[in-house]
Protein backbone atom coordinates (compact mmCIF):
# COMPACT_ATOMS: atom_id res chain seq x y z
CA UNK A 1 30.39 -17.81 -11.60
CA UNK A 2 27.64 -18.09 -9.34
CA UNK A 3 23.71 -17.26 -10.36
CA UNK A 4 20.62 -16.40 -8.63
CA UNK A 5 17.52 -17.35 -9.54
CA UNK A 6 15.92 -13.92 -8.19
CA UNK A 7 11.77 -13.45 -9.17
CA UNK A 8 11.73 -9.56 -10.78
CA UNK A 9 8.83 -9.32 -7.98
CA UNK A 10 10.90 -9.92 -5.77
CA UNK A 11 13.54 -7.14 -6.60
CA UNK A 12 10.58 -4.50 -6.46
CA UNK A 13 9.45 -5.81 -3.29
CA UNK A 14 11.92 -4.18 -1.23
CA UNK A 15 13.00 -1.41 -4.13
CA UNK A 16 12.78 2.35 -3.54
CA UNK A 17 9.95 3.35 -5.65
CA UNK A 18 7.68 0.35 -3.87
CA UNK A 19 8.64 1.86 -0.57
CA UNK A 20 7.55 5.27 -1.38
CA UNK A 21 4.43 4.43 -2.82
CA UNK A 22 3.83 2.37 0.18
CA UNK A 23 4.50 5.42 2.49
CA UNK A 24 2.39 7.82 0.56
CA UNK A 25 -0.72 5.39 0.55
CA UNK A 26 -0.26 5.69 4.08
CA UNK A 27 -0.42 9.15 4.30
CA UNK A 28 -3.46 9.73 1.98
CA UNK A 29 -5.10 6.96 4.30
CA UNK A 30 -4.70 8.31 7.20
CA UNK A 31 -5.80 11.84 5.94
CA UNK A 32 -9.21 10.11 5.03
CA UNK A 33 -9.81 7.34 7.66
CA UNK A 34 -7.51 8.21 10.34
CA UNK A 35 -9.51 9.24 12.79
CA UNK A 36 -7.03 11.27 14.60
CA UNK A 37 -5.47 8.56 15.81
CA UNK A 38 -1.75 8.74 16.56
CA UNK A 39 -1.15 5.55 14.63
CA UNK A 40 -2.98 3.93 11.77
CA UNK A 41 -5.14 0.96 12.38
CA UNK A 42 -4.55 -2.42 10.67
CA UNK A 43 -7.02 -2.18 8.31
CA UNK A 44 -4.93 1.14 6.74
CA UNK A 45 -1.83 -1.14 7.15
CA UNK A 46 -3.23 -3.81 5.03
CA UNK A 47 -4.82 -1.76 2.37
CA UNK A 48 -1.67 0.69 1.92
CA UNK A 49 0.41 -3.23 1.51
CA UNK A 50 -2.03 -5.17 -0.67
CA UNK A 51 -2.40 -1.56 -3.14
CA UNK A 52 1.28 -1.55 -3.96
CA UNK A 53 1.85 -5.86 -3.72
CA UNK A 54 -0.99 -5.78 -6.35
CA UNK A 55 1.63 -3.61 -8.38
CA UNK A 56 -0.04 0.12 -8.44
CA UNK A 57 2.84 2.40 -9.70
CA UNK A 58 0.35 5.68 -8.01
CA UNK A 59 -1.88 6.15 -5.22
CA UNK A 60 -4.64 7.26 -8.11
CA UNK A 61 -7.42 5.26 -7.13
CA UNK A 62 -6.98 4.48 -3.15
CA UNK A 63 -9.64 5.97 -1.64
CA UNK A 64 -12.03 4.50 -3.79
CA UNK A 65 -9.99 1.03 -3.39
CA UNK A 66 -10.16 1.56 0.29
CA UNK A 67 -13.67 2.65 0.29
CA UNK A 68 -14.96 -0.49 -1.66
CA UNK A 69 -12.85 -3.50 -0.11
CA UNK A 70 -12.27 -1.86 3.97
CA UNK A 71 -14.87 -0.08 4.97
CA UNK A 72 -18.10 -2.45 4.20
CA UNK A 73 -21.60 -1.96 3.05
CA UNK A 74 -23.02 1.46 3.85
C-alpha cells in the first residue's frame, strides 16, 4: 500500500472552508478599501491571503487587521 506524507496545512490549503473565507475577506475588503475600483488592488489580495494562511476560521477582525498592517501610519 502506498502512503503520503501529506502536512494537515496542506489539506486546508486548498479545502472548501479556506476558499470561502478567502472569498468573503475579499468582499468585506473591497466594501471598505475598494475604492470603486472594478478589481481589487494587491494590497487587498495579499491581506485577504495572509488572514486565512495565518489560519483565521472568520473574517472577525479584518478591517482592523487590514487597517493596522496595509494602510500605514495615519
Amino acid at each position: 500500500m502506498m502512503t503520503y506524507d501529506i502536512n494537515v496545512d496542506e489539506m486546508w490549503k486548498y479545502s472548501g472552508p479556506k476558499i470561502q473565507l478567502f472569498e468573503e475577506a475579499l468582499k468585506i475588503l473591497i466594501k471598505h478599501y475598494g475604492k470603486g475600483e472594478d478589481y481589487p488592488s494587491k494590497e487587498i489580495f495579499e491581506c485577504a491571503n495572509e488572514w486565512v494562511n495565518k489560519g483565521q476560521m472568520t473574517c472577525s477582525g479584518l478591517v482592523k487587521y487590514y487597517d493596522a498592517y496595509y494602510t500605514g501610519p495615519k
